[in-house]
Protein backbone atom coordinates (compact mmCIF):
# COMPACT_ATOMS: atom_id res chain seq x y z
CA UNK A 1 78.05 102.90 167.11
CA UNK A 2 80.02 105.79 166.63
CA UNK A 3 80.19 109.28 164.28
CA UNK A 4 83.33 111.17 163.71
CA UNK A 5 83.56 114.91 163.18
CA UNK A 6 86.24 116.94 161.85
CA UNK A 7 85.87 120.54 162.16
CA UNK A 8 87.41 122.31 159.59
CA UNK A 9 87.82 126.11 158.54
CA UNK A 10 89.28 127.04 155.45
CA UNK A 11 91.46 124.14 155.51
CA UNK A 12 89.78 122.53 152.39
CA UNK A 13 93.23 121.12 151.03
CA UNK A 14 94.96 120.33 153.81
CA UNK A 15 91.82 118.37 155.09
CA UNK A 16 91.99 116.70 151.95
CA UNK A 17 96.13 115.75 151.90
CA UNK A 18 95.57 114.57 155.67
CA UNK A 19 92.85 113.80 158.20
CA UNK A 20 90.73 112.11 155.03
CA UNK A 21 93.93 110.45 153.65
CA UNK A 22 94.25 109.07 157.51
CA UNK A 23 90.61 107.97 157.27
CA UNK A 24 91.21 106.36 154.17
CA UNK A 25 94.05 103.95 155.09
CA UNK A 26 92.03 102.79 157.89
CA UNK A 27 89.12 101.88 156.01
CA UNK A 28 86.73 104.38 158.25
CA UNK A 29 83.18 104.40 156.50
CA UNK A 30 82.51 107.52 154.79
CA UNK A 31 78.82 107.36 156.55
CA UNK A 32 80.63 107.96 159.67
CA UNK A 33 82.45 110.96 158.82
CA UNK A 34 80.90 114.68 159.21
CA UNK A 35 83.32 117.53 158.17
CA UNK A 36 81.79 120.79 159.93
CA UNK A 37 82.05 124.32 158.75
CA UNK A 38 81.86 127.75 159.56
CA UNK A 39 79.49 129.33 157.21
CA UNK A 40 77.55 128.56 154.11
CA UNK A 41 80.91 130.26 151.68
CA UNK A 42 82.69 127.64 153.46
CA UNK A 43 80.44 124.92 152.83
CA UNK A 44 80.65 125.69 148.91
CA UNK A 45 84.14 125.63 149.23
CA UNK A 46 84.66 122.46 150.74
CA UNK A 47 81.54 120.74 149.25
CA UNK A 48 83.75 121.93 145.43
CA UNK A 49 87.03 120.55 147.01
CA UNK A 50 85.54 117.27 148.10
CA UNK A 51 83.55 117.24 145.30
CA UNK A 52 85.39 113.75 144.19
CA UNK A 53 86.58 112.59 147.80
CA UNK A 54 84.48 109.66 149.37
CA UNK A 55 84.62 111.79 153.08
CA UNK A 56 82.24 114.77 151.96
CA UNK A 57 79.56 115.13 154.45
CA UNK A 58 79.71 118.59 154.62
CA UNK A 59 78.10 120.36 157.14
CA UNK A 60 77.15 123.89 158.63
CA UNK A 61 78.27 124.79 162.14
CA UNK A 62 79.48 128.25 163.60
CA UNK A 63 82.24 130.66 163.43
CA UNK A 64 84.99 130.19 165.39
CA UNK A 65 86.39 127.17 166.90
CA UNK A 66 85.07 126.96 170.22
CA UNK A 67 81.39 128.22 169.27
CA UNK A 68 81.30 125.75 166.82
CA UNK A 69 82.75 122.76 169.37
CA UNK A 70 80.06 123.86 171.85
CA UNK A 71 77.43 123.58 168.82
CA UNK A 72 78.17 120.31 167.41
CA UNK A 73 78.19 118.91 171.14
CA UNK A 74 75.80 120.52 172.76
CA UNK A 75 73.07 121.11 169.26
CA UNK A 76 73.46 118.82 166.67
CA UNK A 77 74.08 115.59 167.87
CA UNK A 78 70.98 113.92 169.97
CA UNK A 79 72.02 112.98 173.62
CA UNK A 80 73.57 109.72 174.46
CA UNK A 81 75.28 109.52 171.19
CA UNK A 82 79.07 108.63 170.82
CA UNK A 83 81.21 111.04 169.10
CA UNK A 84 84.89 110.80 167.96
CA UNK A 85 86.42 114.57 167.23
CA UNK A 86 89.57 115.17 165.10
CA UNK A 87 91.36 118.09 164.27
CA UNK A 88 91.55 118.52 160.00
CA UNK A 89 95.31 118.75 160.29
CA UNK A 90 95.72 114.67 161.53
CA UNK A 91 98.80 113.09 159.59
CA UNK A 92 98.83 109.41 161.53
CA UNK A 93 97.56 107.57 164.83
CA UNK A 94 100.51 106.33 166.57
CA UNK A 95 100.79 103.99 169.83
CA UNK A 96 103.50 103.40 172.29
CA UNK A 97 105.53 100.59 171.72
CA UNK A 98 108.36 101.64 174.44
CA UNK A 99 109.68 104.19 175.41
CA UNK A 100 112.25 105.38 172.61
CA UNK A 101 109.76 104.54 170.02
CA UNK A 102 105.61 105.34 168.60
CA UNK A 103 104.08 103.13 165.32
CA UNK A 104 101.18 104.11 164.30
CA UNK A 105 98.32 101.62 164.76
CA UNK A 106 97.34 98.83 162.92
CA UNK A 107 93.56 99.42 163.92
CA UNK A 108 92.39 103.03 164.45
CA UNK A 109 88.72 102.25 164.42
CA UNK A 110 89.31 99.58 167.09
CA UNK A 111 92.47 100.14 168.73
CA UNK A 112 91.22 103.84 169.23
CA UNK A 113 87.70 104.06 168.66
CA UNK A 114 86.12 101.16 170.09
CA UNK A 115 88.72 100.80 172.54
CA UNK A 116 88.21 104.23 173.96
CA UNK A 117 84.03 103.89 174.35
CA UNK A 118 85.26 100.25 176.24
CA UNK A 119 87.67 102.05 178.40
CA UNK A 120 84.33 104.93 179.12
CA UNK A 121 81.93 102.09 179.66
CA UNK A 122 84.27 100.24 182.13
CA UNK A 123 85.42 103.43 183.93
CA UNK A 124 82.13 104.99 184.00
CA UNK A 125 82.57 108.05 182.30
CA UNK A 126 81.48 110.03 179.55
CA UNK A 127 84.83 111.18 177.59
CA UNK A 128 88.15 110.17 176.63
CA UNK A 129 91.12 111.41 174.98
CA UNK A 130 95.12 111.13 173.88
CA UNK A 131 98.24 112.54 174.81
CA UNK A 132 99.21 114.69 171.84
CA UNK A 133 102.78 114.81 171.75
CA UNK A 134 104.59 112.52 169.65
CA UNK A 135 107.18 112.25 172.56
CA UNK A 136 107.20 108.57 173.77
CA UNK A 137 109.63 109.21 176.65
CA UNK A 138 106.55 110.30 178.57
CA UNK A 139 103.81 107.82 177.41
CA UNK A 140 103.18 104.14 178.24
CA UNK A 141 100.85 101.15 177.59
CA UNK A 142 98.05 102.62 179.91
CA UNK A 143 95.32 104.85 181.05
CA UNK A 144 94.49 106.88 184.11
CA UNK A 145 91.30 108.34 185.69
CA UNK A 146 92.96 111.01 187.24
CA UNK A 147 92.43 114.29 186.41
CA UNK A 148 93.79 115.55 183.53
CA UNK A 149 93.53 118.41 179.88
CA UNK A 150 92.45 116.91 176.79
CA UNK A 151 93.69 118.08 173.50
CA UNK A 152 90.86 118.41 171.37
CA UNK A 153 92.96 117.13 168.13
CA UNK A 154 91.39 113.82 169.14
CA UNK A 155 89.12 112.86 171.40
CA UNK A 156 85.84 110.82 171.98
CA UNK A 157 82.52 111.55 174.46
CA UNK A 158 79.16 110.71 174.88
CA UNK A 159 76.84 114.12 173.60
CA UNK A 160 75.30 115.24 176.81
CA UNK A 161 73.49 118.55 176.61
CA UNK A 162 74.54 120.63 179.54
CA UNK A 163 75.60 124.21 180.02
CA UNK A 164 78.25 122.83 182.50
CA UNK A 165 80.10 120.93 179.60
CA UNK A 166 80.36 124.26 177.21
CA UNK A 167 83.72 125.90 176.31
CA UNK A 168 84.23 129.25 177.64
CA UNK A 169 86.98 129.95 175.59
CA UNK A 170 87.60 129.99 171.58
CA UNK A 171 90.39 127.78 171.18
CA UNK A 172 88.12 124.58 171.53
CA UNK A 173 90.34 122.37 174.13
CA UNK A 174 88.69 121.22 176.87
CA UNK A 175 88.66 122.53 180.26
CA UNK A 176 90.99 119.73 182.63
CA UNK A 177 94.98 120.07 183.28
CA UNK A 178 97.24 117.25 182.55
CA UNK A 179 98.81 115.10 185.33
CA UNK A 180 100.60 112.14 182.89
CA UNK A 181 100.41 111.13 179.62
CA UNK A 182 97.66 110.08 177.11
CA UNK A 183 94.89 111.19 179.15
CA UNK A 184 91.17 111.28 179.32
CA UNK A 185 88.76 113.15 181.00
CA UNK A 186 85.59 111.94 182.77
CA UNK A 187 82.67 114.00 183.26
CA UNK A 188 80.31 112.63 185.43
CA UNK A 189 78.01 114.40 187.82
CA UNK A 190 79.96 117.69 187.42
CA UNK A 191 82.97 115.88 188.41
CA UNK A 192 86.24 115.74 186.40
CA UNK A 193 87.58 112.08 186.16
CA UNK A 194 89.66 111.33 183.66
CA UNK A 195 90.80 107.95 181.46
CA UNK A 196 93.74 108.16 180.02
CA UNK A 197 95.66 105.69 177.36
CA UNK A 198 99.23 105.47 177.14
């Protein structure tokens, strides 16, 4: 149903001592997982660190951040699939629980994963993603369509190949300001609607 990609540079450790150990204690199957790369040095590197690591899919992308976004999205992946992107820096998934407090999920793959393509299917849209600080005071059990900025540390969309969708800029976030917390974007006929969870 779904592939996860983790774009990485030079990060080969710290990939290793989070996002993956993440990945791990929820039981997410390594034939999901697709760490990409910068350049074929890179590839070595990481394919030698994760020699011995059940998440080593390694493979080549770009240079730079937002190139390489734009080419896994736009390139690599066939239309219509659904793809779930995490920064390689990830050290839990946490959830509301009220307002002075996060846990971290029991269920990423379904709390998060599945839950986020359910919330796209019954808002109509084609992306979603979270509110990335770990700041409860402004979150809540929820989601919005309104429009909003996703943080591209984690976020989920349905690969559609169009120039409209591509990152202008290197630092790889997407293009949409936030209104509220937890929020996803909607793209949908060159419209910005958003979904957001809280």
């Amino acid at each position: 149903m779904y592939k996860l990609i983790i774009p990485s540079y030079k990060r080969e450790e710290q990939l290793q001592e989070k996002t993956l150990k993440v990945l791990e204690r929820y039981n997410i199957p390594p034939d999901k997982v697709y760490i990409f790369v910068a350049n074929e040095e890179e590839k070595e590197r990481y394919e030698k660190a994760l020699a011995n690591n059940k998440y080593n899919n390694i493979q080549l992308a770009v240079p730079t951040i937002g190139a390489a976004r734009n080419y896994i999205e736009q390139e690599f992946f066939d239309e219509g699939e659904y793809i779930v992107s995490l920064d390689d820096d990830l050290t839990g998934i946490y959830r509301w629980e009220n307002e002075k407090t996060l846990v971290e999920v029991d269920d990423f793959e379904k709390e998060l994963i599945i839950g986020g393509y359910e919330a796209m299917q019954r808002e109509g849209s084609k992306c979603w993603g979270i509110y990335a600080a770990a700041n409860p005071f402004f979150m809540s059990d929820s989601y919005t369509t309104k429009l909003c900025y996703i943080i591209a540390s984690c976020y989920g969309f349905i690969v559609e190949h169009n120039d409209f969708l591509k990152r202008e800029t290197n630092h790889g976030d997407l293009h949409v300001f936030v209104k509220d917390s937890r929020e996803v974007v909607v793209l949908d006929g060159g419209e910005h609607r958003a979904v957001m969870f809280d």
